[in-house]
N, C-alpha and C. Protein backbone atom coordinates (compact mmCIF):
# COMPACT_ATOMS: atom_id res chain seq x y z
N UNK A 1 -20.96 -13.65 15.79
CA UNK A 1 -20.59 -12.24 15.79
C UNK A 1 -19.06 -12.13 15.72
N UNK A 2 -18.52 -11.47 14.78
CA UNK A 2 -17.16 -11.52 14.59
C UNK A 2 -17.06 -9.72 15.34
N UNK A 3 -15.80 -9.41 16.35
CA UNK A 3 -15.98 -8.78 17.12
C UNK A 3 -13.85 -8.37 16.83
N UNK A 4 -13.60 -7.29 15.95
CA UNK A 4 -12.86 -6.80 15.55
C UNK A 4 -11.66 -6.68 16.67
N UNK A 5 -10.79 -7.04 16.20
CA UNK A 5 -9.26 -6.70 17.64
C UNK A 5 -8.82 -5.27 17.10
N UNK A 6 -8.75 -4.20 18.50
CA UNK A 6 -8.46 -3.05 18.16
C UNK A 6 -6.60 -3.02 17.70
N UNK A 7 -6.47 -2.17 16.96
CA UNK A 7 -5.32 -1.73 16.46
C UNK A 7 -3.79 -1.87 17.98
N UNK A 8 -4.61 -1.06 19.04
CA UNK A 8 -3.32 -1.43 19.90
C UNK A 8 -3.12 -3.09 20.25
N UNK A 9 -4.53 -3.82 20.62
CA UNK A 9 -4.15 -4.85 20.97
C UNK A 9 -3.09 -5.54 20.03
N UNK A 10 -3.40 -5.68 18.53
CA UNK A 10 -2.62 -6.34 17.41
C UNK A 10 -1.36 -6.02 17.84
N UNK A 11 -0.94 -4.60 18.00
CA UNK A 11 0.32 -4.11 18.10
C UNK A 11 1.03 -4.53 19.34
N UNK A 12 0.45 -4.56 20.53
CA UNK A 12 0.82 -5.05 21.81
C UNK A 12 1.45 -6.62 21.74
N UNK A 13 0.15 -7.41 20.62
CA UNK A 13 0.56 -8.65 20.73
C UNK A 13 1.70 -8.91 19.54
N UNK A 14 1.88 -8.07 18.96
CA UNK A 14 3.12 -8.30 17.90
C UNK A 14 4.42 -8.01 18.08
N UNK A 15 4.79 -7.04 19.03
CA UNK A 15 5.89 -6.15 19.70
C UNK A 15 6.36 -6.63 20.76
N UNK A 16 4.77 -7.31 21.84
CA UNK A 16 5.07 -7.87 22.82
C UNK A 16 5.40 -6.51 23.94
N UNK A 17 6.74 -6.95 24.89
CA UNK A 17 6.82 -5.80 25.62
C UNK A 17 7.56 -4.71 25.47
N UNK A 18 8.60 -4.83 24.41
CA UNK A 18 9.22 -3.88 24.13
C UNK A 18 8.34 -2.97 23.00
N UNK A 19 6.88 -2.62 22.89
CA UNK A 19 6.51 -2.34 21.95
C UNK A 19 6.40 -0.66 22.53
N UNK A 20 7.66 0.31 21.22
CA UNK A 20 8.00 1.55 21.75
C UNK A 20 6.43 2.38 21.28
N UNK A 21 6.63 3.85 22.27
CA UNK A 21 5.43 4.48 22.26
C UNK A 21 5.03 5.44 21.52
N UNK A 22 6.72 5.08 19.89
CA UNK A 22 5.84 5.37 18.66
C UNK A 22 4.82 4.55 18.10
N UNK A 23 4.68 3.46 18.68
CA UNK A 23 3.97 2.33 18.30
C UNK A 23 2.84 2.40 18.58
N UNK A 24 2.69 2.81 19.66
CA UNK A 24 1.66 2.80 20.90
C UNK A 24 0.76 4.20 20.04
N UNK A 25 1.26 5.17 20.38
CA UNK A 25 0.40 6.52 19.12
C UNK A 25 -0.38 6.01 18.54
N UNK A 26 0.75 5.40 17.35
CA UNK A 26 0.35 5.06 16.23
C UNK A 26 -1.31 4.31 15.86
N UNK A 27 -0.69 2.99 16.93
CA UNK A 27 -2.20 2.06 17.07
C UNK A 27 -3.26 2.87 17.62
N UNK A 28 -3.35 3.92 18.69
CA UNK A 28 -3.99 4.52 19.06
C UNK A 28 -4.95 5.50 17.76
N UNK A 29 -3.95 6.25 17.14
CA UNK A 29 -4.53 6.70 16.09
C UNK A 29 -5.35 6.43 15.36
N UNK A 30 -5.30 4.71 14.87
CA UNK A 30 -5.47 3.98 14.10
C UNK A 30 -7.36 3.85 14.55
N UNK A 31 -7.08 3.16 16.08
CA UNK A 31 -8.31 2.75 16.70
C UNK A 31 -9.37 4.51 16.69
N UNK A 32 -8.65 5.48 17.11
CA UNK A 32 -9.64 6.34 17.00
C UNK A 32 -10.28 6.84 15.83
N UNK A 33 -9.93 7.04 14.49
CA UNK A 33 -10.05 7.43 13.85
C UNK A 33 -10.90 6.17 12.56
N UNK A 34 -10.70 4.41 13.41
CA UNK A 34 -11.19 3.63 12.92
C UNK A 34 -10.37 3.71 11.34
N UNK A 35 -9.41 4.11 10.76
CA UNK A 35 -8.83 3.76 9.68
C UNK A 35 -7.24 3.94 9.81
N UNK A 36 -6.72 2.88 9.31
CA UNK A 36 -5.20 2.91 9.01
C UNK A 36 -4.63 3.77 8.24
N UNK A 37 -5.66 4.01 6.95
CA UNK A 37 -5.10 4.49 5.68
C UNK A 37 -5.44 5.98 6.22
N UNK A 38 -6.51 6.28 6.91
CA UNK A 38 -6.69 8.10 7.21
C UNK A 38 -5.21 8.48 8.20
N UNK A 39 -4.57 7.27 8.72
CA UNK A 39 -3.41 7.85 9.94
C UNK A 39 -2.26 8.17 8.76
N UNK A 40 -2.28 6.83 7.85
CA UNK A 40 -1.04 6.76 6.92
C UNK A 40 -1.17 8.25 6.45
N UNK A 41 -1.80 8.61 5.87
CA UNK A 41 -1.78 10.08 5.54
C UNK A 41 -1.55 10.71 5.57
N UNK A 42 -1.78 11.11 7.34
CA UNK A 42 -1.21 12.37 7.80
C UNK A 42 0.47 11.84 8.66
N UNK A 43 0.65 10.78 8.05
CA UNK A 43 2.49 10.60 8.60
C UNK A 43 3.00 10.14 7.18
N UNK A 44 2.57 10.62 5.97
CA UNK A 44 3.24 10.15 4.95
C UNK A 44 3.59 8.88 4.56
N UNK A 45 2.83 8.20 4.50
CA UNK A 45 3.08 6.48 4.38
C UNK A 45 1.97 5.80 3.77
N UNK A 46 2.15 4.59 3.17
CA UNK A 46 0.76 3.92 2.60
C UNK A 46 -0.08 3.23 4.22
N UNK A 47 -1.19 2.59 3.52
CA UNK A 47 -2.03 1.65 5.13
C UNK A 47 -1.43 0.22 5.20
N UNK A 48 -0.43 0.15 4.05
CA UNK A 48 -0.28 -1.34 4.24
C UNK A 48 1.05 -1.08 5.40
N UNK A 49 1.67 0.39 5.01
CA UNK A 49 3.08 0.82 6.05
C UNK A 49 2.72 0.44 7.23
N UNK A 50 1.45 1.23 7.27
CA UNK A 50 1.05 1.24 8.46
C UNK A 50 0.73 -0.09 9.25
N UNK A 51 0.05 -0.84 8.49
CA UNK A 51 -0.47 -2.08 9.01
C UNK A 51 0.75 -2.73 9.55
N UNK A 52 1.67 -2.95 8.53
CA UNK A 52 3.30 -3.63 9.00
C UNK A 52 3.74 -3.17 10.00
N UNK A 53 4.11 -1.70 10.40
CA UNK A 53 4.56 -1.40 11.18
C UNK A 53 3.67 -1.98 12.61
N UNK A 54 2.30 -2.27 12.59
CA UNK A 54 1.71 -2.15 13.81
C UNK A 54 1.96 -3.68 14.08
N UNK A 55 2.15 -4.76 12.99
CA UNK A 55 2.52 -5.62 13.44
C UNK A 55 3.85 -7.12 13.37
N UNK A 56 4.59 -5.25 13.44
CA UNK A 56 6.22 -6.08 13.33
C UNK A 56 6.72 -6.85 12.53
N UNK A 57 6.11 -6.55 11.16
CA UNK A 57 6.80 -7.15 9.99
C UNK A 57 7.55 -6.39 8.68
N UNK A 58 7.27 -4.92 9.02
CA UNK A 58 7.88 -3.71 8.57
C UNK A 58 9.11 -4.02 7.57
N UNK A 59 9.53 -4.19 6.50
CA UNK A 59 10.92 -4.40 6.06
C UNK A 59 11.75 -3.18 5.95
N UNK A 60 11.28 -1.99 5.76
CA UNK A 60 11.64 -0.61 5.48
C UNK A 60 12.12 0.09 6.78
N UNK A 61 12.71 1.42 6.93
CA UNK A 61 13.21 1.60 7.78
C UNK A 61 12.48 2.15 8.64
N UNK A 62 12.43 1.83 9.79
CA UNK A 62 11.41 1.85 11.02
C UNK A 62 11.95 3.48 11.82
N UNK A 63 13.00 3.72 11.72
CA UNK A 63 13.67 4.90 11.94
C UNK A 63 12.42 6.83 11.47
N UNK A 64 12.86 5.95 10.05
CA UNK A 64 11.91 7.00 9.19
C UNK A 64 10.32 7.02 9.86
N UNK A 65 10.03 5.93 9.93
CA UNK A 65 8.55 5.62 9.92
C UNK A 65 8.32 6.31 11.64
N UNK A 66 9.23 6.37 12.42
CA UNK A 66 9.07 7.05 13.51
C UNK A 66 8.93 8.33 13.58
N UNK A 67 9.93 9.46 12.99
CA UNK A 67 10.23 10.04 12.66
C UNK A 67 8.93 10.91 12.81
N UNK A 68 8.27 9.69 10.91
CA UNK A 68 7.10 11.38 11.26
C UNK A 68 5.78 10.64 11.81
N UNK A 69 5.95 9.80 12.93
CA UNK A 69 5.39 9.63 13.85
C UNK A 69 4.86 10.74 14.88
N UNK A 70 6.43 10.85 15.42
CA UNK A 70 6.81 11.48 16.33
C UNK A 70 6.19 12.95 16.02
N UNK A 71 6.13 13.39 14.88
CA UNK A 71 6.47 14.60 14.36
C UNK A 71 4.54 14.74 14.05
N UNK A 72 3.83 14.28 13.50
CA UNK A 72 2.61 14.12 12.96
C UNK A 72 1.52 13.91 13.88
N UNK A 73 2.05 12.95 14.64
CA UNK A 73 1.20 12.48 16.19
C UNK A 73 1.13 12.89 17.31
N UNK A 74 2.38 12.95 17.61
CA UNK A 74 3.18 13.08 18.70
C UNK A 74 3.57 14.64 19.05
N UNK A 75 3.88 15.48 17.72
CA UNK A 75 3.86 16.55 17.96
C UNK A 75 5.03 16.98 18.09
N UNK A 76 6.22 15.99 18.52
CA UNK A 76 7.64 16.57 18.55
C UNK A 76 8.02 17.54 17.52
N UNK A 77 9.15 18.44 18.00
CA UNK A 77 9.68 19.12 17.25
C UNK A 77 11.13 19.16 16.69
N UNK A 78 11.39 19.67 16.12
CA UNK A 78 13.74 19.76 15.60
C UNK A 78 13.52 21.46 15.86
N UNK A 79 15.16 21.58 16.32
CA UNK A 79 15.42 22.99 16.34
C UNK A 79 15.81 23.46 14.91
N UNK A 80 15.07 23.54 13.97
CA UNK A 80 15.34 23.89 12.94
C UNK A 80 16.25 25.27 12.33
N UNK A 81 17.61 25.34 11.89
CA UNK A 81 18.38 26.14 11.71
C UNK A 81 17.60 27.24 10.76
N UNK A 82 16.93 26.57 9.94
CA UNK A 82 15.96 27.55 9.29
C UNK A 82 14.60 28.29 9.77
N UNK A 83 13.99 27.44 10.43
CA UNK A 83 12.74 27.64 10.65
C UNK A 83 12.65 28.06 11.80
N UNK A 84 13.46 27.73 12.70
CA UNK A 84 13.35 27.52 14.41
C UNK A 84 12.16 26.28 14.59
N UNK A 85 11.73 26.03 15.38
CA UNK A 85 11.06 24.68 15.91
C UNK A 85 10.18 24.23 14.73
N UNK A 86 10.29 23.23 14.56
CA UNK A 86 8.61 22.93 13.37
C UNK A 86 8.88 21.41 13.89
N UNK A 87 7.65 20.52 13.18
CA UNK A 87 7.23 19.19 13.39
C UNK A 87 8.74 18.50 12.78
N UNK A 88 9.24 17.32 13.72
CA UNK A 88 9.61 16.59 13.13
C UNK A 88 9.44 15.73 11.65
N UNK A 89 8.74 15.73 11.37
CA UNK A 89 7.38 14.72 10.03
C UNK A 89 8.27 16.30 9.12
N UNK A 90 7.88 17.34 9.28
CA UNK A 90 8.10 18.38 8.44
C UNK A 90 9.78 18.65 8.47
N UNK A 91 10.62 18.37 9.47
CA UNK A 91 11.72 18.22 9.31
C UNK A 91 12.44 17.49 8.25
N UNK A 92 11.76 16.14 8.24
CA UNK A 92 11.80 14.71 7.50
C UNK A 92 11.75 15.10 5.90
N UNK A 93 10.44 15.98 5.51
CA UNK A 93 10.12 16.28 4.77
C UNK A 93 10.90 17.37 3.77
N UNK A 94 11.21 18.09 4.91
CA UNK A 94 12.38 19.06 3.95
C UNK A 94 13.78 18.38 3.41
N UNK A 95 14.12 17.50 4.81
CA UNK A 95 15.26 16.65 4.04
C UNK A 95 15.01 15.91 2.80
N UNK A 96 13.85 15.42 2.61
CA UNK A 96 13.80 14.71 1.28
C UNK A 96 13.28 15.33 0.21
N UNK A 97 13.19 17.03 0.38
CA UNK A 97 12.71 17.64 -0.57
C UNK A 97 11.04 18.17 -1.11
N UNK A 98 10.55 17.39 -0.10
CA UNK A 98 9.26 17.45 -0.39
C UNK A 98 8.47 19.05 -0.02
N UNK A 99 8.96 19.59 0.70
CA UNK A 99 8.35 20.80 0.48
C UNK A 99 9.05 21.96 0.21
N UNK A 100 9.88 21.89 -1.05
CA UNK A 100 10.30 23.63 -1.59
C UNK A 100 9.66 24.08 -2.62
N UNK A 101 9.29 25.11 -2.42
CA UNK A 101 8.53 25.52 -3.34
C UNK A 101 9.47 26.57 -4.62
N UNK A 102 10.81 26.46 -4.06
CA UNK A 102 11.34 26.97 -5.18
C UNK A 102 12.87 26.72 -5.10
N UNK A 103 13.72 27.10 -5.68
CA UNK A 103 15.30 26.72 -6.29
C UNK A 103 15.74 27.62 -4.97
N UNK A 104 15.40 28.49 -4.78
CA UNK A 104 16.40 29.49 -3.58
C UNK A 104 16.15 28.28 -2.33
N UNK A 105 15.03 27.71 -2.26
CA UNK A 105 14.83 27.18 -0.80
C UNK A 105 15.99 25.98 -0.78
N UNK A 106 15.57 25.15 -2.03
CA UNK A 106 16.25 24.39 -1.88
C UNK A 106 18.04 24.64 -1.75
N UNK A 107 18.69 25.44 -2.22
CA UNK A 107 19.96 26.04 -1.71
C UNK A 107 19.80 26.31 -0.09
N UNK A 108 19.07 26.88 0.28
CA UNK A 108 19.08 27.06 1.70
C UNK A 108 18.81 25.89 3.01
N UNK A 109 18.21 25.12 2.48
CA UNK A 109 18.77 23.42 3.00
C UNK A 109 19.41 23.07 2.72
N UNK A 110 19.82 22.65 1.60
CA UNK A 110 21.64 22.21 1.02
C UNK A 110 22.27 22.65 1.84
N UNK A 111 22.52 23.87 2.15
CA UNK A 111 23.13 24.45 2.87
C UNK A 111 23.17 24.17 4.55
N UNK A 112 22.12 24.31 4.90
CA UNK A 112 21.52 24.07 6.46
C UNK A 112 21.81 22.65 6.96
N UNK A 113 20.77 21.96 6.24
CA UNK A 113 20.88 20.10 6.75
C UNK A 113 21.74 19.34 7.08
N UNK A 114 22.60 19.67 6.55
CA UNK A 114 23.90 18.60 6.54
C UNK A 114 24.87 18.64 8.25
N UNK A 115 24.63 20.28 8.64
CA UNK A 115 25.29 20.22 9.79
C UNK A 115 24.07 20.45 11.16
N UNK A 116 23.23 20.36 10.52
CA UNK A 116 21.59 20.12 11.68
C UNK A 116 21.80 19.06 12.40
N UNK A 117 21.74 19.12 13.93
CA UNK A 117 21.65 17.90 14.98
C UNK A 117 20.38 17.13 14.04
N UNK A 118 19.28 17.66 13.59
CA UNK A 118 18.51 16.89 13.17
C UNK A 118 18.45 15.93 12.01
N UNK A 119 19.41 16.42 11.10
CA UNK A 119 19.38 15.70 9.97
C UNK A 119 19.72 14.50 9.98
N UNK A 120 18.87 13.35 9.38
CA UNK A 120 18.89 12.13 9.62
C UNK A 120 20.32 11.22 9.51
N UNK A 121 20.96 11.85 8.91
CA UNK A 121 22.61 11.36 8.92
C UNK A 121 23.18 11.69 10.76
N UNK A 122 22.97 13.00 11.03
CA UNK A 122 23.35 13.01 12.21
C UNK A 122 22.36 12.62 14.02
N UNK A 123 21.04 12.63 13.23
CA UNK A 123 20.37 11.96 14.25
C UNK A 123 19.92 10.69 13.99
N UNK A 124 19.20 9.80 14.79
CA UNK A 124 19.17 8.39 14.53
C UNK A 124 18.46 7.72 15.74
N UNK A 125 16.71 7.75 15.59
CA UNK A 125 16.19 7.18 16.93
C UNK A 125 16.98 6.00 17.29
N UNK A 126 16.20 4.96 18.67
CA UNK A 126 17.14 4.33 18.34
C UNK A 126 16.46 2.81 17.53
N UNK A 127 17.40 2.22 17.12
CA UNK A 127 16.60 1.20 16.17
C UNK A 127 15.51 0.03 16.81
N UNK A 128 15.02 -0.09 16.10
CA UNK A 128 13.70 -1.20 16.53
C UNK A 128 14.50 -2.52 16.18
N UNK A 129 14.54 -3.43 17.19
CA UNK A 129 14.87 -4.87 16.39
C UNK A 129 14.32 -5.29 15.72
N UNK A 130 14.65 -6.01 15.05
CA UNK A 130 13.32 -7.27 14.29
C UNK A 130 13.23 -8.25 14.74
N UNK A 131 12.13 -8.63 14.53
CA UNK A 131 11.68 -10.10 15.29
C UNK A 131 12.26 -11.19 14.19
């Protein structure tokens, strides 16, 4: 009987003890929902992101990958100059453009982002080492 290792354990044993509790979500997610690729989804990422990230071999920036962790999972929010509070993940998202639906919006982040506590130039979890 081959008897599957859940998502946190992998992650526990890959991170060890410093394994942060975007991590911890994450694997959680993973195990409830029984798929990697249904979590990748809803935090914008492929399942292989996901898989890496859960077991500390990630090459990409782990920053981001928190981000809309935090924001998707987790629920955190940014004080958004535009919006007032919304998901971090959707914060993320406006910075890289992904949701304007037209030329005025995008002027109105141009505008906004750059001097936002949130914008990823001026905020910065803090970094994950690498193993």
């Amino acid at each position: 009987m081959n008897i599957r290792q859940s998502s946190l354990d992998a992650a526990t044993v890959a991170w060890g003890n410093h394994i942060p509790d975007w991590v911890v979500a994450l694997a959680v997610a993973c195990d409830r929902y029984q798929s990697q690729r249904k979590v990748a989804e809803a935090i914008g990422y492929s399942g292989a992101t996901v898989s890496l990230v859960l077991k500390h071999k990630y090459n990409g920036d782990y920053g981001k990958v928190e981000i809309m962790v935090r924001g998707a999972l987790l629920r955190e929010t940014a004080a958004c100059p535009v919006f007032g509070p919304i998901k971090l993940n959707e914060c993320q998202d406006y910075q890289d453009g992904k949701r304007f639906t037209s030329g005025m919006w995008k002027r109105v982040f141009r505008k906004s982002c750059p001097t936002c506590a949130f914008n990823r130039e001026n905020f910065a979890p803090p970094q994950v080492a690498k193993r």
